[in-house]
C-alpha atoms as a PDB file:
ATOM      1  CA  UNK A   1      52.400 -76.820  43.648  1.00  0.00           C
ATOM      2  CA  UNK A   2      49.689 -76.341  45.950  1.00  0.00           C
ATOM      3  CA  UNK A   3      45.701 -76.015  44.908  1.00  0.00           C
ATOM      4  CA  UNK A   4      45.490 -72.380  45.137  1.00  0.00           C
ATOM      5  CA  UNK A   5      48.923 -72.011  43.700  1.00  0.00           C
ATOM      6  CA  UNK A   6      48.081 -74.033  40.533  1.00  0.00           C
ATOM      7  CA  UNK A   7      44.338 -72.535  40.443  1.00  0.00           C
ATOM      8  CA  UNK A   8      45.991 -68.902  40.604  1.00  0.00           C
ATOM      9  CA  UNK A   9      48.384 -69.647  38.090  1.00  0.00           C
ATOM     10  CA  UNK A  10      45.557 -70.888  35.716  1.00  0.00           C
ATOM     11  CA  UNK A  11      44.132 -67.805  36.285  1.00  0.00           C
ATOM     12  CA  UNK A  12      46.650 -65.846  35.423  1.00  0.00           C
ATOM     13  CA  UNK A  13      47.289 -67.732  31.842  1.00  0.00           C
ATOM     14  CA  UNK A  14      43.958 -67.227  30.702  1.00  0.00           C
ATOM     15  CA  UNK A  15      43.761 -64.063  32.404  1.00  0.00           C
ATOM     16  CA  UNK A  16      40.336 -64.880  34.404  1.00  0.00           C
ATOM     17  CA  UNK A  17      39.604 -63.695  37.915  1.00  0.00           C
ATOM     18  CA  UNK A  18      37.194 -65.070  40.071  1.00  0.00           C
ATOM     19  CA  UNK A  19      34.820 -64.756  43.093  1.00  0.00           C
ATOM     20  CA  UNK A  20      32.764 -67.281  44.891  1.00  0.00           C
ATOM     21  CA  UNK A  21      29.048 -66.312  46.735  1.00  0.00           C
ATOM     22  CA  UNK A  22      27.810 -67.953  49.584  1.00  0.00           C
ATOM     23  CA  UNK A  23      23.884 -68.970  49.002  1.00  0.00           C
ATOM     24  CA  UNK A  24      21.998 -71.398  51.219  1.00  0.00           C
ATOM     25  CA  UNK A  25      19.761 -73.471  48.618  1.00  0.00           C
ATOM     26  CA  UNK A  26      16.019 -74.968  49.892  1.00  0.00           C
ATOM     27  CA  UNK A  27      15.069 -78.615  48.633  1.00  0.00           C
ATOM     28  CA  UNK A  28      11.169 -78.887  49.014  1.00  0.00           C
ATOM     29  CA  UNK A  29      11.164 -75.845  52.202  1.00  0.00           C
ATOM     30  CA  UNK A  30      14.059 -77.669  53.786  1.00  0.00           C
ATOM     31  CA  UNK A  31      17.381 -75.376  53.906  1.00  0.00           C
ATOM     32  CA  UNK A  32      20.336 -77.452  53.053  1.00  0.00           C
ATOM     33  CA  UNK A  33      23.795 -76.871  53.695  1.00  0.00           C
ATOM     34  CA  UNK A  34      25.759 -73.610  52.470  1.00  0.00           C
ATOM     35  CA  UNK A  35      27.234 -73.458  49.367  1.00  0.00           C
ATOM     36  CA  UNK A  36      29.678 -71.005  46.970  1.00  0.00           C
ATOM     37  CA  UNK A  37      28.069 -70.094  43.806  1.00  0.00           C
ATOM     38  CA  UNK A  38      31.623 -69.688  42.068  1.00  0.00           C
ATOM     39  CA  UNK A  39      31.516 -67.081  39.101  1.00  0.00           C
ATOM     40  CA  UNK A  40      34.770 -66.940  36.821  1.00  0.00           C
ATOM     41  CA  UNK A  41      35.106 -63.468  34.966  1.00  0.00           C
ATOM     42  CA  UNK A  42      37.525 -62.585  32.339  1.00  0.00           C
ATOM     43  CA  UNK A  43      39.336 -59.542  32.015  1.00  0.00           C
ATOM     44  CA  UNK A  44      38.577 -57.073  29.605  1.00  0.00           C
ATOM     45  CA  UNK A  45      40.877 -55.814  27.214  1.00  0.00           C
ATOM     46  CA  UNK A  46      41.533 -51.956  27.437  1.00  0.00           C
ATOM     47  CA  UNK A  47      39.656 -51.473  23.882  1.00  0.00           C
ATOM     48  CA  UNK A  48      36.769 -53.338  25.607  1.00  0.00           C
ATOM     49  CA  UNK A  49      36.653 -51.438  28.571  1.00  0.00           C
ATOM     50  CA  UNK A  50      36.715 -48.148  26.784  1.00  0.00           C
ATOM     51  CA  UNK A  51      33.997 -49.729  24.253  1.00  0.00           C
ATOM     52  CA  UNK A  52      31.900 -50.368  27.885  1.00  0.00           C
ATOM     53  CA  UNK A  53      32.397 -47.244  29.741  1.00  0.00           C
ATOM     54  CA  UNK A  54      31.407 -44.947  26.183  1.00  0.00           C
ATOM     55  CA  UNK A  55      28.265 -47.090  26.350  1.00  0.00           C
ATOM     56  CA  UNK A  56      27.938 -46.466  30.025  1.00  0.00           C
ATOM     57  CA  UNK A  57      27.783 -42.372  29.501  1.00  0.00           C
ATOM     58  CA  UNK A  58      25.691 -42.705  26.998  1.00  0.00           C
ATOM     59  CA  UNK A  59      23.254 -44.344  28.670  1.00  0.00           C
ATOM     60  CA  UNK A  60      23.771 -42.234  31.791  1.00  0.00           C
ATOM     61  CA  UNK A  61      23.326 -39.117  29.579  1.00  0.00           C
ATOM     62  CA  UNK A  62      19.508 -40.682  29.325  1.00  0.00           C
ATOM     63  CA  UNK A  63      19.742 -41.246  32.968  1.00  0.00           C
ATOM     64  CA  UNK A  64      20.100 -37.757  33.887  1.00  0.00           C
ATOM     65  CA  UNK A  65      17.893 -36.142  31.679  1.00  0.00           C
ATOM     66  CA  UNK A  66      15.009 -38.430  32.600  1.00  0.00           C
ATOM     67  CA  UNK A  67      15.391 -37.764  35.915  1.00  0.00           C
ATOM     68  CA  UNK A  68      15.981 -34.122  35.825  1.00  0.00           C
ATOM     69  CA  UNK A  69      12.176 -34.148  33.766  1.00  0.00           C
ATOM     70  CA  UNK A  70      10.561 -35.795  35.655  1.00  0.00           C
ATOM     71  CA  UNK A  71       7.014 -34.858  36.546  1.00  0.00           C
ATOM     72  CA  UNK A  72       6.539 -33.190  32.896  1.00  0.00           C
ATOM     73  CA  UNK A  73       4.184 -30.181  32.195  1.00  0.00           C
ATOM     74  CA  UNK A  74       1.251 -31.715  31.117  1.00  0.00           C
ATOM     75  CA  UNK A  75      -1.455 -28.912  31.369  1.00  0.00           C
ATOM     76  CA  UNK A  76      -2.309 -28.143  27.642  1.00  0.00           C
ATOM     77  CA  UNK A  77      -2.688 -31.036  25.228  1.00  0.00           C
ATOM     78  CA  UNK A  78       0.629 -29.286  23.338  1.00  0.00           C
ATOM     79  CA  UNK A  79       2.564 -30.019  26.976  1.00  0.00           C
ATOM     80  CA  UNK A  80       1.304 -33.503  27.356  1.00  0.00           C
ATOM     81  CA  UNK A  81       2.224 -33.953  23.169  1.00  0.00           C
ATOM     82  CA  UNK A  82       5.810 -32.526  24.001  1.00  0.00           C
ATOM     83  CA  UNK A  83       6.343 -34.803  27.056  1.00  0.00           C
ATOM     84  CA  UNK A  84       4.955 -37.801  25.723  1.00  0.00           C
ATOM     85  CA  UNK A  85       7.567 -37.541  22.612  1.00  0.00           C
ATOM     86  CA  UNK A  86      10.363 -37.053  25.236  1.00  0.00           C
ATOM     87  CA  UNK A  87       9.460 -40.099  26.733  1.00  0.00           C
ATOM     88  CA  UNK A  88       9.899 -41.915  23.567  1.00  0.00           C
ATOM     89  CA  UNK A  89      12.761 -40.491  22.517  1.00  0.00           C
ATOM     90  CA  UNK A  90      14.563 -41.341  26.129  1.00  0.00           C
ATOM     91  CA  UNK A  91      12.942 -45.073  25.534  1.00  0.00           C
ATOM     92  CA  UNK A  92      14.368 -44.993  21.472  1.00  0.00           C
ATOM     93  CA  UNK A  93      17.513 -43.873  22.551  1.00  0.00           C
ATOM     94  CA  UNK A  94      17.776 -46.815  24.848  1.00  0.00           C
ATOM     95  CA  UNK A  95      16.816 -48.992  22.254  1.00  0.00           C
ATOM     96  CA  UNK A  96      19.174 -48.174  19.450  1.00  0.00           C
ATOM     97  CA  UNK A  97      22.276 -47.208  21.411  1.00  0.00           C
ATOM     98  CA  UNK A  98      24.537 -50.423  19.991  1.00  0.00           C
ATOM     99  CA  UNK A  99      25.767 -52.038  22.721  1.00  0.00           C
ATOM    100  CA  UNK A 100      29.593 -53.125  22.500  1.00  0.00           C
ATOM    101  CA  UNK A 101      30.291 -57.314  22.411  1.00  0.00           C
ATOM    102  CA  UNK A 102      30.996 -57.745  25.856  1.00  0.00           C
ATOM    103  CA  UNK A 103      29.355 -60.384  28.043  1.00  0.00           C
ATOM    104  CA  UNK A 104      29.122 -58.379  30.905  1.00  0.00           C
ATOM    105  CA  UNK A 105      26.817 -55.756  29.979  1.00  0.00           C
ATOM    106  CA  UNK A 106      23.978 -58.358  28.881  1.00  0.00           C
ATOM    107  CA  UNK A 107      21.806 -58.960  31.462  1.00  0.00           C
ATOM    108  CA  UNK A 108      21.231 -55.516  32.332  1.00  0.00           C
ATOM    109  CA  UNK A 109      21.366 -54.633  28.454  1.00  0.00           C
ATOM    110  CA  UNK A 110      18.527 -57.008  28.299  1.00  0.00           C
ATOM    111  CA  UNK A 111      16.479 -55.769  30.865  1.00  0.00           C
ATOM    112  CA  UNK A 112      16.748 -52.241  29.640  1.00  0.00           C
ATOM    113  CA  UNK A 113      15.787 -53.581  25.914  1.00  0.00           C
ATOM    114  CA  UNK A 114      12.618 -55.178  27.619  1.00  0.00           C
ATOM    115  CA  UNK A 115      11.711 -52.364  29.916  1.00  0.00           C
ATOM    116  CA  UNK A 116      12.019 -49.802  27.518  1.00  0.00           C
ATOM    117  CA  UNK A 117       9.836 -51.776  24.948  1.00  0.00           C
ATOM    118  CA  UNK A 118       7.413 -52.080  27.918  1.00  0.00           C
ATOM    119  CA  UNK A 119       7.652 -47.809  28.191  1.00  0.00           C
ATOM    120  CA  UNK A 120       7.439 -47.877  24.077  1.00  0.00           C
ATOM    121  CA  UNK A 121       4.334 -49.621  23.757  1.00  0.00           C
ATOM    122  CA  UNK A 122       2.702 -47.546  26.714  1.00  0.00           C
ATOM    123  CA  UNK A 123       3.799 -44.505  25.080  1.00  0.00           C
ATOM    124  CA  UNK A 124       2.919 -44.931  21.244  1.00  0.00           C
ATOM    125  CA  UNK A 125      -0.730 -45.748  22.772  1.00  0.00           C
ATOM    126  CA  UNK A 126      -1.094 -42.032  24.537  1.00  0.00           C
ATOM    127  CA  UNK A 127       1.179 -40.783  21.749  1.00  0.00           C
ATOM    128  CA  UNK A 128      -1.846 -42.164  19.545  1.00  0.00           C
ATOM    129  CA  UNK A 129      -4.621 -40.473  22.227  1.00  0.00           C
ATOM    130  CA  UNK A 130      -3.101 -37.480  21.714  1.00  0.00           C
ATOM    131  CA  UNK A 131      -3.235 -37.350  17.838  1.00  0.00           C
ATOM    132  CA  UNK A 132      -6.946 -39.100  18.257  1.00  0.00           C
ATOM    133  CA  UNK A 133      -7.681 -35.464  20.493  1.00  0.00           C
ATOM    134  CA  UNK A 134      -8.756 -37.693  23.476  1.00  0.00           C
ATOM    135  CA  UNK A 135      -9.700 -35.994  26.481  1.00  0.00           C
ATOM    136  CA  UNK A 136      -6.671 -34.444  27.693  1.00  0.00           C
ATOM    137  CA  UNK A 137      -7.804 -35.000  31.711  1.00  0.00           C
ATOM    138  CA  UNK A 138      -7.937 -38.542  30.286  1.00  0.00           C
ATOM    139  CA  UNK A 139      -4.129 -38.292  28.999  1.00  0.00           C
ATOM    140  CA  UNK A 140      -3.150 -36.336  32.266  1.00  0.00           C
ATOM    141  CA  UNK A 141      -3.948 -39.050  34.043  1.00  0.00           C
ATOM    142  CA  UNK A 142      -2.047 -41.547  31.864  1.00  0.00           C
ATOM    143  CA  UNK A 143       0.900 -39.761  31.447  1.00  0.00           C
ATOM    144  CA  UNK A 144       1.269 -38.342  35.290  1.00  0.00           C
ATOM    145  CA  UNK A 145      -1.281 -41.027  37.485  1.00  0.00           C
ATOM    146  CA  UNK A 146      -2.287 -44.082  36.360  1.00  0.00           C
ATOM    147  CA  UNK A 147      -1.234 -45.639  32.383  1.00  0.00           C
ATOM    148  CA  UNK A 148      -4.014 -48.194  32.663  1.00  0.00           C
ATOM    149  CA  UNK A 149      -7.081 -46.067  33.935  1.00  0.00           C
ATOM    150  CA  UNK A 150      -7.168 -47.580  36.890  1.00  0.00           C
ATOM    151  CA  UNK A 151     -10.037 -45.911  38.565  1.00  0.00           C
ATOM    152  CA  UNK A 152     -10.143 -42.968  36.264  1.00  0.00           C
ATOM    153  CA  UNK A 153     -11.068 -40.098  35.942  1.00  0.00           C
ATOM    154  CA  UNK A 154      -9.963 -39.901  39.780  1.00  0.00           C
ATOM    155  CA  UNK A 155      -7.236 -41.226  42.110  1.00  0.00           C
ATOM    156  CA  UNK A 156      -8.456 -44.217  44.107  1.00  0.00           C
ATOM    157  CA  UNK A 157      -6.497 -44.931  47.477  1.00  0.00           C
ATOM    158  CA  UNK A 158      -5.637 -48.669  47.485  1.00  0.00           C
ATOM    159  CA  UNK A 159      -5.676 -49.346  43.674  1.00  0.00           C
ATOM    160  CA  UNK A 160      -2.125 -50.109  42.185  1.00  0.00           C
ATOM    161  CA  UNK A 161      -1.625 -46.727  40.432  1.00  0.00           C
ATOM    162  CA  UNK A 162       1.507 -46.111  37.863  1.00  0.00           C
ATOM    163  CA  UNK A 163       1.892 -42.752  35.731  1.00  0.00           C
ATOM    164  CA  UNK A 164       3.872 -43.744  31.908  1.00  0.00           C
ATOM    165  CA  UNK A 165       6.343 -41.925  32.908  1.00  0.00           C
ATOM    166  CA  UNK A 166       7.502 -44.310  35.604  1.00  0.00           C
ATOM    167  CA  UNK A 167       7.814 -47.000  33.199  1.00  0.00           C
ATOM    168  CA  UNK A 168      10.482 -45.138  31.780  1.00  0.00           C
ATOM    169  CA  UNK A 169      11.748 -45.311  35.125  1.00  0.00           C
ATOM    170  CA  UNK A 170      12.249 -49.254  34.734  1.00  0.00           C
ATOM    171  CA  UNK A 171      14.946 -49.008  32.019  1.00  0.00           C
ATOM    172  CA  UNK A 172      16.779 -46.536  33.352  1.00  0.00           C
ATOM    173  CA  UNK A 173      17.128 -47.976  36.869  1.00  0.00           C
ATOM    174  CA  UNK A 174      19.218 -50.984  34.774  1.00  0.00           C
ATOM    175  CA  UNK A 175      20.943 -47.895  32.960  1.00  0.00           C
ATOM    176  CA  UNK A 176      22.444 -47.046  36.503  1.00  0.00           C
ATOM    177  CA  UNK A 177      23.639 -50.674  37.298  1.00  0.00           C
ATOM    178  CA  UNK A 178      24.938 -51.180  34.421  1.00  0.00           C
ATOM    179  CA  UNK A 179      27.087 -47.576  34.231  1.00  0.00           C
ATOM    180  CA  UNK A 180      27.966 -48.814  38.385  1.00  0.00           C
ATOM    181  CA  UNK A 181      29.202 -51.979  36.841  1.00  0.00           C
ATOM    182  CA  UNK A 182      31.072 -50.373  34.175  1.00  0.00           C
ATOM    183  CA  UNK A 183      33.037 -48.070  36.436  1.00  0.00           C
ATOM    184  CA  UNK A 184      33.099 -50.569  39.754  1.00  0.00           C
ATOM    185  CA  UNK A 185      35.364 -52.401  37.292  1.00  0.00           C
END
């Protein structure tokens, strides 16, 4: 029995598949030779596959409706209140959606659990301007502009400038890698 032979026969047994990925590794700046990264997968069960792609649509549900409000009417202080509690509820959903016990989905489960707890904390603090009655130009400009008041009351050119609402945009850009890797399955 050849190499391959045996090594696909293995595979088959314990039902694994596997790919290999070139990647040309530096020692100190010096490129050494090319090597395969080699990545063995198992197969998911049909349960576990269902259990991923219900998860996926879920989260893709969040997907779409973040995207389809985004930039949120924010012209009254009732607006920016409404689209601030959106926000949250797009990051809680995130959040408490359980995930189903399958390796695959963690690293992108984790970097949506971290970017949406990023989004959280931005949002509870305008949530909390807004109950305070802080200037709503002020929470505008956090919601829509800039989160950290870089420069405010008024758009700077060359300061790094990021509304709260893109944060949300973190967490669900991992949403739609992890619903591609669902379904690329």
């Amino acid at each position: 029995m050849g190499k391959d032979l045996a090594k696909d026969a293995a595979g088959k047994a314990f039902t694994l598949s596997g790919s290999k990925t070139p990647r040309t590794p530096e020692l100190n700046g010096t490129k050494l030779p090319e090597i395969d990264n080699i990545y063995i997968h198992t197969k998911l069960t049909d349960e576990q596959l269902a259990a991923c792609k219900t998860y996926a649509d879920t989260l893709k549900k969040v997907f779409d409706d973040y995207n389809a409000n985004l930039n949120p009417d924010v012209s009254t202080m009732e607006a920016a209140d409404a689209a601030i509690k959106k926000l949250i509820g797009y990051m809680n959903t995130l959040k408490q959606t359980p995930k189903p016990d399958v390796r695959m989905l963690d690293r992108e489960y984790a970097l949506i659990q971290s970017a949406a707890d990023e989004a959280l904390k931005v949002y509870k603090e305008i949530e909390q301007m807004v109950k305070d009655k802080a200037g709503l130009k002020r929470i505008q400009f956090a919601i829509t502009v800039d989160w950290q008041f870089n420069g405010y009351p008024e758009r700077q050119p060359g300061l790094y400038q990021r509304g709260a609402e893109s944060l949300g945009g973190d967490a669900t850009m991992h949403v739609f890698k992890l619903y591609n890797n669902v379904y690329e399955r």
